[in-house]
Every structure is written in structure tokens, then in C-alpha cells.
PDB file of N, CA and C in Angstrom:
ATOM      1  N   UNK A   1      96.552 126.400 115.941  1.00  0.00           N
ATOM      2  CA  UNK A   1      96.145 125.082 116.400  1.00  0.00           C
ATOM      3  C   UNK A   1      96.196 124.097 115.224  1.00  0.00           C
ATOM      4  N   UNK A   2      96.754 122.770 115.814  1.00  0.00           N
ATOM      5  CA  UNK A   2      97.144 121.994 114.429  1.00  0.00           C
ATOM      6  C   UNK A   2      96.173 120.844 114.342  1.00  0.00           C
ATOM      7  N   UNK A   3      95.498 120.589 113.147  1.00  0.00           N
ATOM      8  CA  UNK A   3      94.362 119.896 112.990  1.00  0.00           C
ATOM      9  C   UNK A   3      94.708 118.277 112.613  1.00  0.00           C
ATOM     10  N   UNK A   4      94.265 117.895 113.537  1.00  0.00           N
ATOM     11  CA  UNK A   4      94.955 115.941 113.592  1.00  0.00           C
ATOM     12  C   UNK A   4      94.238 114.992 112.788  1.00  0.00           C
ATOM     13  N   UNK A   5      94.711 114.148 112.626  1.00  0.00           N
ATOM     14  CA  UNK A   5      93.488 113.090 111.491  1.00  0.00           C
ATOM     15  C   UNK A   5      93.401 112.261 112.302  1.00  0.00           C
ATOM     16  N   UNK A   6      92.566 111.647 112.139  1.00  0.00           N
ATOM     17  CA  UNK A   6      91.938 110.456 113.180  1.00  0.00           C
ATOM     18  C   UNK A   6      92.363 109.105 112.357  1.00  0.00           C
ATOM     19  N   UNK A   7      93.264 108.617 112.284  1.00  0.00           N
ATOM     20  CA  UNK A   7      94.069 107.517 111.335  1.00  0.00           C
ATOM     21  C   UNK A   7      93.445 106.448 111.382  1.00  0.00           C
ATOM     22  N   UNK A   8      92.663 105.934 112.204  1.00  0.00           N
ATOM     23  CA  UNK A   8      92.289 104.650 112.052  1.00  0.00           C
ATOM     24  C   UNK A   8      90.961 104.940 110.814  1.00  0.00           C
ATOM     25  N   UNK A   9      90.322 105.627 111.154  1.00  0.00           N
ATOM     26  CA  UNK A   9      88.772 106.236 110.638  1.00  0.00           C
ATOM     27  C   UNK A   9      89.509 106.396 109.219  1.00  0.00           C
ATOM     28  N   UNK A  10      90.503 106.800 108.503  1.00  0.00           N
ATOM     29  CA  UNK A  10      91.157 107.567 107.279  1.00  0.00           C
ATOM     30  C   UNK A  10      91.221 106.441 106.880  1.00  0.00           C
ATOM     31  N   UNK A  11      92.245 105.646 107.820  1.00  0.00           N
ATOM     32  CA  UNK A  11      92.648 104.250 107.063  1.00  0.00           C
ATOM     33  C   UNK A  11      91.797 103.535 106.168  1.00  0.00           C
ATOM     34  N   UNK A  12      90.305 103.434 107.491  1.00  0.00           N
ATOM     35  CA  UNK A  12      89.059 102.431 106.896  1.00  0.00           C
ATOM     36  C   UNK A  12      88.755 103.376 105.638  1.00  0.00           C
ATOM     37  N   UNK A  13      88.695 104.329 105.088  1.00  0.00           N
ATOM     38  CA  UNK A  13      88.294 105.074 104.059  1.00  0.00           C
ATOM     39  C   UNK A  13      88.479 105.288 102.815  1.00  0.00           C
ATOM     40  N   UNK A  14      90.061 105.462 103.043  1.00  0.00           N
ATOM     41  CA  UNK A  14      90.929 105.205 102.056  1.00  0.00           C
ATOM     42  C   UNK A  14      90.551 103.633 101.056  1.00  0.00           C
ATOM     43  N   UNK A  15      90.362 102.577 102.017  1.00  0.00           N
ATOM     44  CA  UNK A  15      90.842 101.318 101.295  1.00  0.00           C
ATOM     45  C   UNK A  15      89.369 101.119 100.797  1.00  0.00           C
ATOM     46  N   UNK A  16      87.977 101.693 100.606  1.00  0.00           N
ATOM     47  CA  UNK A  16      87.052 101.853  99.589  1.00  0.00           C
ATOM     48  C   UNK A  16      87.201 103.241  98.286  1.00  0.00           C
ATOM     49  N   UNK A  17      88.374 104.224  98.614  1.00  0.00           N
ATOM     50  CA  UNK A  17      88.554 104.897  96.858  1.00  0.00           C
ATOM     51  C   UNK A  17      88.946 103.857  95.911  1.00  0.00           C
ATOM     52  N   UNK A  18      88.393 104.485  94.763  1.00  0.00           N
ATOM     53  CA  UNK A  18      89.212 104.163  93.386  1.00  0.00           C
ATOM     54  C   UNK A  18      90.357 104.802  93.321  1.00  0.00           C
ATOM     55  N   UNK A  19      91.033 104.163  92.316  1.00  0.00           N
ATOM     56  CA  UNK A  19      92.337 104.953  92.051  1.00  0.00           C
ATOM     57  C   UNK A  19      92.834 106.162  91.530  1.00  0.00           C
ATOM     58  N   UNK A  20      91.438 106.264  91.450  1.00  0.00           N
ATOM     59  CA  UNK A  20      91.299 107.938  90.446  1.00  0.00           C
ATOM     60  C   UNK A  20      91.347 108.862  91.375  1.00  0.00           C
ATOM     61  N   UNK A  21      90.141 108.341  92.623  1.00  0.00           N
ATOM     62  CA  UNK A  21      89.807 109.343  93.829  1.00  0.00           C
ATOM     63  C   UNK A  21      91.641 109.109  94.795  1.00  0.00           C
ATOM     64  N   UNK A  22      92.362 108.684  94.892  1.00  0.00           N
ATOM     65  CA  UNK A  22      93.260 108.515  96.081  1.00  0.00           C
ATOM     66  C   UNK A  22      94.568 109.357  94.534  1.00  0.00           C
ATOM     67  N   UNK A  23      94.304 109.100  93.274  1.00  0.00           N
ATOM     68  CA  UNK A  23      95.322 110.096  92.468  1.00  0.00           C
ATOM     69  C   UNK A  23      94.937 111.561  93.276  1.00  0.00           C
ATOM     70  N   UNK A  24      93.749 111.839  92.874  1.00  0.00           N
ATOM     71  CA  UNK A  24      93.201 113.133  93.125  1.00  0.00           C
ATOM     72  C   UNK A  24      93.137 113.665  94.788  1.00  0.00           C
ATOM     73  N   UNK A  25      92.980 113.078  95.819  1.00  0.00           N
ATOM     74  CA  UNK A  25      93.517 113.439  97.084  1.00  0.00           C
ATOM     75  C   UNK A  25      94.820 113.698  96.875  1.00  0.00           C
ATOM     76  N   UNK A  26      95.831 112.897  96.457  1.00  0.00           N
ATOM     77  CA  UNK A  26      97.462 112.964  96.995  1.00  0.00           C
ATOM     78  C   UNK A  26      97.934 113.992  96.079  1.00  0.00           C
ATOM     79  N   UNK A  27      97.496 114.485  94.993  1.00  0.00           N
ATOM     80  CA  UNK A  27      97.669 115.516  94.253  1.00  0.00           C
ATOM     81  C   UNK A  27      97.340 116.932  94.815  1.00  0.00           C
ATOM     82  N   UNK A  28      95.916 116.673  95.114  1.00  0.00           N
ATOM     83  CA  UNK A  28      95.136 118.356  95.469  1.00  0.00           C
ATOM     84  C   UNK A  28      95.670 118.301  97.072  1.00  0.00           C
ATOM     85  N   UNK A  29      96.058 117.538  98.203  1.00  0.00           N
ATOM     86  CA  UNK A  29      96.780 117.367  99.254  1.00  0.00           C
ATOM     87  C   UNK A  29      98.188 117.960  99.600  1.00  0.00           C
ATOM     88  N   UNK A  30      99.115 117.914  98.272  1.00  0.00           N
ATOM     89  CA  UNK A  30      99.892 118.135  97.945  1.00  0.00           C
ATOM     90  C   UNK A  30     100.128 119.618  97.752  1.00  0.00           C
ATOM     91  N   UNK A  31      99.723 120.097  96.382  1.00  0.00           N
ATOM     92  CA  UNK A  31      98.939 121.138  96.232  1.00  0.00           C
ATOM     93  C   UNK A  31      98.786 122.478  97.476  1.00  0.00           C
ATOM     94  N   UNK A  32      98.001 122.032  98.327  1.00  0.00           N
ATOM     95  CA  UNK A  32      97.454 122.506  99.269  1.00  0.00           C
ATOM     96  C   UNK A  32      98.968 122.823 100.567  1.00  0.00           C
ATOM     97  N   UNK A  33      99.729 121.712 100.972  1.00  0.00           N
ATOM     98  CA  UNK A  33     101.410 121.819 101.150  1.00  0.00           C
ATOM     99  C   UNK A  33     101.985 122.474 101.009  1.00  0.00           C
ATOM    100  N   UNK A  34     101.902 122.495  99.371  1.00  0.00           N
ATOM    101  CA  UNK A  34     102.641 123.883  98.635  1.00  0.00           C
ATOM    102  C   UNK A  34     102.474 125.175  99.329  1.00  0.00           C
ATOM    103  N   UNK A  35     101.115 125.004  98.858  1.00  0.00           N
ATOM    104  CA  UNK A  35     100.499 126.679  99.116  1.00  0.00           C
ATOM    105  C   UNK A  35     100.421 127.022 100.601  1.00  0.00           C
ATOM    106  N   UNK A  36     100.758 126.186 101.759  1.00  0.00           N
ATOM    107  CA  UNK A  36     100.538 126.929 103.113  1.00  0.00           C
ATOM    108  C   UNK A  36     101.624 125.592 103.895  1.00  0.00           C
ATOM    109  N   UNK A  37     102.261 125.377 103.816  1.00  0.00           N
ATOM    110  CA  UNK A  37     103.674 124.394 104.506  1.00  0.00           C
ATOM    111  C   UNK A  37     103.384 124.820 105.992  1.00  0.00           C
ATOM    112  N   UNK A  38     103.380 125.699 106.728  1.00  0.00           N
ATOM    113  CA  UNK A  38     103.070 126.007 107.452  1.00  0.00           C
ATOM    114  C   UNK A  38     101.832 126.172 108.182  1.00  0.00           C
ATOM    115  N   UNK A  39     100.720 125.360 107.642  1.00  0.00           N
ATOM    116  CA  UNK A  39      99.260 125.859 107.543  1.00  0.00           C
ATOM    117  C   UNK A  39      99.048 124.812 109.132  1.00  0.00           C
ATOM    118  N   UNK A  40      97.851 124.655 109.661  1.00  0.00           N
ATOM    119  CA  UNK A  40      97.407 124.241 110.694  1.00  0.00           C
ATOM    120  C   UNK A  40      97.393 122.730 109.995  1.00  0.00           C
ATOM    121  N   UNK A  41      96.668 122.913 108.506  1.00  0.00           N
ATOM    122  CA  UNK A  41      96.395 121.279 108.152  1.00  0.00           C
ATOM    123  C   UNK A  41      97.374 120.928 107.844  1.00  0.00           C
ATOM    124  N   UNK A  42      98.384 121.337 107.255  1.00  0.00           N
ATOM    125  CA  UNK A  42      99.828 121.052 106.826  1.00  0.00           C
ATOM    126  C   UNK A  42     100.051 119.170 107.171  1.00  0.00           C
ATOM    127  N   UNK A  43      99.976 118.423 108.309  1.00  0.00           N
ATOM    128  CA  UNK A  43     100.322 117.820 108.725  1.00  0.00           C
ATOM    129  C   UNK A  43      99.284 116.695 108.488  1.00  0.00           C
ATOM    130  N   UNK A  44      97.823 117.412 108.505  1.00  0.00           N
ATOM    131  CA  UNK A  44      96.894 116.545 108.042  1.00  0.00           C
ATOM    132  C   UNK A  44      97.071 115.925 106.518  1.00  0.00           C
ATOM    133  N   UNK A  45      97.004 117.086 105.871  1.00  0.00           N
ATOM    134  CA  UNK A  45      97.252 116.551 104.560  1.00  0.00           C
ATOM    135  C   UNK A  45      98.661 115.763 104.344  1.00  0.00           C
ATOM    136  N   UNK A  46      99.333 115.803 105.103  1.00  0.00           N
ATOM    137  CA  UNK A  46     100.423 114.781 104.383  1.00  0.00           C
ATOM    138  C   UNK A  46     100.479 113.626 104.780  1.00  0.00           C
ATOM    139  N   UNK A  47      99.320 113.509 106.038  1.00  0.00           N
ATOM    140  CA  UNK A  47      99.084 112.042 106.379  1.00  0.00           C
ATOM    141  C   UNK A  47      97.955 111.001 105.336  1.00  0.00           C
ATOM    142  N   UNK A  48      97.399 112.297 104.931  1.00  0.00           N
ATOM    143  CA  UNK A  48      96.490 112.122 103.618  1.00  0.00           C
ATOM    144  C   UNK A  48      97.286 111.305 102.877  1.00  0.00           C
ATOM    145  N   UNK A  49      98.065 111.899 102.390  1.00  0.00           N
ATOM    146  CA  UNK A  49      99.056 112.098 101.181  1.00  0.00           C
ATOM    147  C   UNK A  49      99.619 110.208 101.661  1.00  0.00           C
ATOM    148  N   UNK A  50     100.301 110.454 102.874  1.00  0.00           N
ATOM    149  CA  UNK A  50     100.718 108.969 102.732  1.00  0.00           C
ATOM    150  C   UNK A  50      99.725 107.498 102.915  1.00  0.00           C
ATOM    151  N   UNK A  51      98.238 108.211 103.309  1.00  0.00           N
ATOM    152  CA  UNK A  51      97.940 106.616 103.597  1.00  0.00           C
ATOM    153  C   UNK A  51      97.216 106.682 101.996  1.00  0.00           C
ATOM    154  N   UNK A  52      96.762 107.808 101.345  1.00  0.00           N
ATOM    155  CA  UNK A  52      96.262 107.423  99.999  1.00  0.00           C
ATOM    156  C   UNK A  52      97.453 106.711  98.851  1.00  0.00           C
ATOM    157  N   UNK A  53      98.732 106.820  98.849  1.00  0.00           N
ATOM    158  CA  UNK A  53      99.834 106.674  98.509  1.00  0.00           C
ATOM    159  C   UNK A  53     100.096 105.091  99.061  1.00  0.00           C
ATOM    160  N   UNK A  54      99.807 104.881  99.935  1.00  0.00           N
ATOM    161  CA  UNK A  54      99.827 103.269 100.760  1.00  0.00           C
ATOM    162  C   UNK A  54      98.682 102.429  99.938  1.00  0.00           C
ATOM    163  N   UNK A  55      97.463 103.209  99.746  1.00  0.00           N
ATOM    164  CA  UNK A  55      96.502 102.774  99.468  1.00  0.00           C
ATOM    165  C   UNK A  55      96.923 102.203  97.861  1.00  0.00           C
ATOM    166  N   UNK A  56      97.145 103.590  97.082  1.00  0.00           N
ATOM    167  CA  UNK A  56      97.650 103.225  95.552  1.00  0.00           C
ATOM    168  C   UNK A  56      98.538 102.173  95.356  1.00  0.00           C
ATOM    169  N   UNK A  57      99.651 101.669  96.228  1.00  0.00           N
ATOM    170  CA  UNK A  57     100.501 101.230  95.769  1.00  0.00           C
ATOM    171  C   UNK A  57     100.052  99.671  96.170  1.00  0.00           C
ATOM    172  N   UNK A  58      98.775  99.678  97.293  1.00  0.00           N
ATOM    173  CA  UNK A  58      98.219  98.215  97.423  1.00  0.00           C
ATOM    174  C   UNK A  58      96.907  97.849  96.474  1.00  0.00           C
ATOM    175  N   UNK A  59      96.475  98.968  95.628  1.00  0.00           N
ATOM    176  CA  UNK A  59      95.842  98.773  94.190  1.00  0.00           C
ATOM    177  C   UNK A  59      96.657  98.002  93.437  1.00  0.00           C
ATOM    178  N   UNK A  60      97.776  99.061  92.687  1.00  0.00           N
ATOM    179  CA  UNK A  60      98.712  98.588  91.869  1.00  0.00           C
ATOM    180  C   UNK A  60      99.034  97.177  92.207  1.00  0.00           C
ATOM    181  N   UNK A  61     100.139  96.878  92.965  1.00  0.00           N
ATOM    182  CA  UNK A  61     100.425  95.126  93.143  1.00  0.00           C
ATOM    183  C   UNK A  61      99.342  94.265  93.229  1.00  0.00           C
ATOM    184  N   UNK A  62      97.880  94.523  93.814  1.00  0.00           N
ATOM    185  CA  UNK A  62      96.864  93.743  93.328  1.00  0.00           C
ATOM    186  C   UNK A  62      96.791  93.732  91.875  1.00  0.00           C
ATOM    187  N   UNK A  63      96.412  95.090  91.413  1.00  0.00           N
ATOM    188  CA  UNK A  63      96.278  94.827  89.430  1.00  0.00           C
ATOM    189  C   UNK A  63      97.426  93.856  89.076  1.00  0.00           C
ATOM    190  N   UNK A  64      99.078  94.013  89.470  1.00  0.00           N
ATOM    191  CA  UNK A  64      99.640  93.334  88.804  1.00  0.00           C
ATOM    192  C   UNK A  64      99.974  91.654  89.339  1.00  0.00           C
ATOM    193  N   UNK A  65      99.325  91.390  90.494  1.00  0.00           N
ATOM    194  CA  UNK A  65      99.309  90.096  90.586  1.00  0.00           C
ATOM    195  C   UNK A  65      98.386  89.883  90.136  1.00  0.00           C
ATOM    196  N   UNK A  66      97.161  90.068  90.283  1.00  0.00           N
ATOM    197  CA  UNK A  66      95.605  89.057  89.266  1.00  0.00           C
ATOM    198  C   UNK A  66      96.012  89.601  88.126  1.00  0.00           C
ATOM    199  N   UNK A  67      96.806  90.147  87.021  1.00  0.00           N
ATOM    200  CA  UNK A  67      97.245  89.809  85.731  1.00  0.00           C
ATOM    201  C   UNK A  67      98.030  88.957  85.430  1.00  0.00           C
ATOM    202  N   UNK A  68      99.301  88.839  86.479  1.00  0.00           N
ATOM    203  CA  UNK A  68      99.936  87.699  86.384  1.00  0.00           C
ATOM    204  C   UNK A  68      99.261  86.243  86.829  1.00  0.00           C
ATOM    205  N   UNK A  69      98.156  86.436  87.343  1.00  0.00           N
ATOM    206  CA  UNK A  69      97.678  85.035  88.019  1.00  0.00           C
ATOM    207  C   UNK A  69      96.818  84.455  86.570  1.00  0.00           C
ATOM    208  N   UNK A  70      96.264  85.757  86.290  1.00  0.00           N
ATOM    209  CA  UNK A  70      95.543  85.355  84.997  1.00  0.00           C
ATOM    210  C   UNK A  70      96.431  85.131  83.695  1.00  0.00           C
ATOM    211  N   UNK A  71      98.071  85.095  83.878  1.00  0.00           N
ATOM    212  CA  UNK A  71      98.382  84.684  82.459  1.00  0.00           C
ATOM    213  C   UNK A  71      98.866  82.984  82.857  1.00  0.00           C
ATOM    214  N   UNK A  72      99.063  82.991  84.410  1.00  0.00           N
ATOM    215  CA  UNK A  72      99.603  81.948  84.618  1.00  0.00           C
ATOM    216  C   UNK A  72      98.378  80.440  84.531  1.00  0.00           C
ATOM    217  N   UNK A  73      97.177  81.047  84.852  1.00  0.00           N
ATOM    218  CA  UNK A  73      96.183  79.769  84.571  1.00  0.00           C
ATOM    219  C   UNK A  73      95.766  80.033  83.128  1.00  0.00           C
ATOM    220  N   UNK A  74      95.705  80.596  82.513  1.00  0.00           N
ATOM    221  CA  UNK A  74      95.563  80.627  80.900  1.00  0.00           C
ATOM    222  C   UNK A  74      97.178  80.242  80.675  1.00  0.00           C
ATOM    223  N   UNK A  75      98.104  79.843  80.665  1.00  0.00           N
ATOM    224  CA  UNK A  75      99.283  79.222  80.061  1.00  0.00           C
ATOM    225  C   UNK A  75      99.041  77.781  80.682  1.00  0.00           C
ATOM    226  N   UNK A  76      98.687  77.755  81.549  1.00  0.00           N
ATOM    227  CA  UNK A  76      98.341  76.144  82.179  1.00  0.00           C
ATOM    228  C   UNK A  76      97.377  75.263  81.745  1.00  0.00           C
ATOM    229  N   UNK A  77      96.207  76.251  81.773  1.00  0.00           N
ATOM    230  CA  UNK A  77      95.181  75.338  80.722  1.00  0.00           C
ATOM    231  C   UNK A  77      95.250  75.409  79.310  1.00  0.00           C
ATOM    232  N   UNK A  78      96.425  76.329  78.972  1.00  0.00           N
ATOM    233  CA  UNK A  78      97.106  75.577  77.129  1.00  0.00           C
ATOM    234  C   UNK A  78      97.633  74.879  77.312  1.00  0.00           C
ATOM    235  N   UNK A  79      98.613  74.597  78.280  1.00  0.00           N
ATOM    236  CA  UNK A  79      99.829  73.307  78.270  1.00  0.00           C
ATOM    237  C   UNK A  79      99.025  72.147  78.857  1.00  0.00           C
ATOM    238  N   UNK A  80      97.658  72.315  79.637  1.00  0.00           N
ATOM    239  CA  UNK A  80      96.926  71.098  79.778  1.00  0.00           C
ATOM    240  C   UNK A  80      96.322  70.412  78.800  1.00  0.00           C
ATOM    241  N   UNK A  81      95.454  71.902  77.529  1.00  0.00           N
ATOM    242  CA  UNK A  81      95.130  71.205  76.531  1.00  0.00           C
ATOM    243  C   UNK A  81      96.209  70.458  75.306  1.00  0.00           C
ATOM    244  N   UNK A  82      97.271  71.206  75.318  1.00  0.00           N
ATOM    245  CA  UNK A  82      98.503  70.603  74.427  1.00  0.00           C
ATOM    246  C   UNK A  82      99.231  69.270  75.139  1.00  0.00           C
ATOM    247  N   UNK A  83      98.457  69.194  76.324  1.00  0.00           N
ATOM    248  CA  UNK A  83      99.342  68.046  77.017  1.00  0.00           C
ATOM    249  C   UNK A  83     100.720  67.850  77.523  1.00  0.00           C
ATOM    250  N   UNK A  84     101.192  69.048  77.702  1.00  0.00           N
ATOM    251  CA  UNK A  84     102.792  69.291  77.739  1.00  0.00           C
ATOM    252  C   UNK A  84     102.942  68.618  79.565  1.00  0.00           C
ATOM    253  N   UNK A  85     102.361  68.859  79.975  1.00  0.00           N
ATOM    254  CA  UNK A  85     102.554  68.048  81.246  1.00  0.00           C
ATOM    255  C   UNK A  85     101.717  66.399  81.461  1.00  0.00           C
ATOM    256  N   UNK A  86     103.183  65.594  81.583  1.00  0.00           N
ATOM    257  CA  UNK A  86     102.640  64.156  81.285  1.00  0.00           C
ATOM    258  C   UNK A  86     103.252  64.031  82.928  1.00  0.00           C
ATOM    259  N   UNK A  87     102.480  62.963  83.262  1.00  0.00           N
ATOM    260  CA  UNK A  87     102.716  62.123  84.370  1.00  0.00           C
ATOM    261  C   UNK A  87     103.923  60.917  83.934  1.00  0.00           C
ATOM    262  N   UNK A  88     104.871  60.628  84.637  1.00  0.00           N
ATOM    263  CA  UNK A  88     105.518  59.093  84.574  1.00  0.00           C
ATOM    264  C   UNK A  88     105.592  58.601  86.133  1.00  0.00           C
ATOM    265  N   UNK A  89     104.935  57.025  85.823  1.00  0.00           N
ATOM    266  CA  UNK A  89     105.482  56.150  87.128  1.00  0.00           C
ATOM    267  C   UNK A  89     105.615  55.269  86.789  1.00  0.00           C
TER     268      UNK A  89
END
């Protein structure tokens, strides 16, 4: 008998780990694959595997947009204090 995940319930779950906890699911998930491919959870865990994997990769592009957002208003408020942007009319 093959053991189902309840995806909506996972979903909401997933998107409160850290990135440490959704490394460590998709790893030991994985892992677990290995060792029984054929297993009842087999199918569970790889749904694991992809919404923690969904999850990481909507960490990541957050980290790297609020770094880029943060170099872009720190370069703006130097070129405001250097004055590099002038008005003409």
C-alpha cells in the first residue's frame, strides 16, 4: 500500500523551514529513495524532495533579490549624496 502526502498541508509547511531544515529533508528523503525505490513511501518522499527543492530555490532568489535591492538603494543614496543625478528644465 502506497503512502500519499497530503500536498496542500506539505506545501503550507514547507514555506515556514529554514534552509538548513528543507537541505536536510531533500537529502535524508533522498537517501531513503536510495535505500528502498520501491518502498510504499518511495513516492512520498520524492514529493518531499520536490516541494522542499521548490521551497529552496524560492529562499535563494529572495536572498538574491533583497541583496541586489540592497546594493541598488545604497548606490542611489551615494549618487544622491554625490549629486550625480541633476534635474534640467
Amino acid at each position: 500500500m502506497r503512502i500519499e502526502i497530503d500536498h496542500a498541508a506539505y506545501e503550507r509547511k514547507v514555506r515556514k523551514l529554514s534552509e538548513a531544515s528543507l537541505r536536510y529533508i531533500i537529502k535524508d528523503a533522498g537517501e531513503a529513495i536510495k535505500a528502498n525505490p520501491d518502498g510504499p513511501k518511495a513516492g512520498y518522499y520524492a514529493d518531499e524532495i520536490n516541494y522542499c527543492a521548490s521551497e529552496l530555490n524560492k529562499h535563494l532568489c529572495y536572498a538574491t533579490l533583497h541583496s541586489l535591492f540592497k546594493k541598488y538603494i545604497f548606490l542611489f543614496s551615494c549618487s544622491k549624496e554625490l549629486n550625480l543625478f541633476q534635474c534640467h528644465n
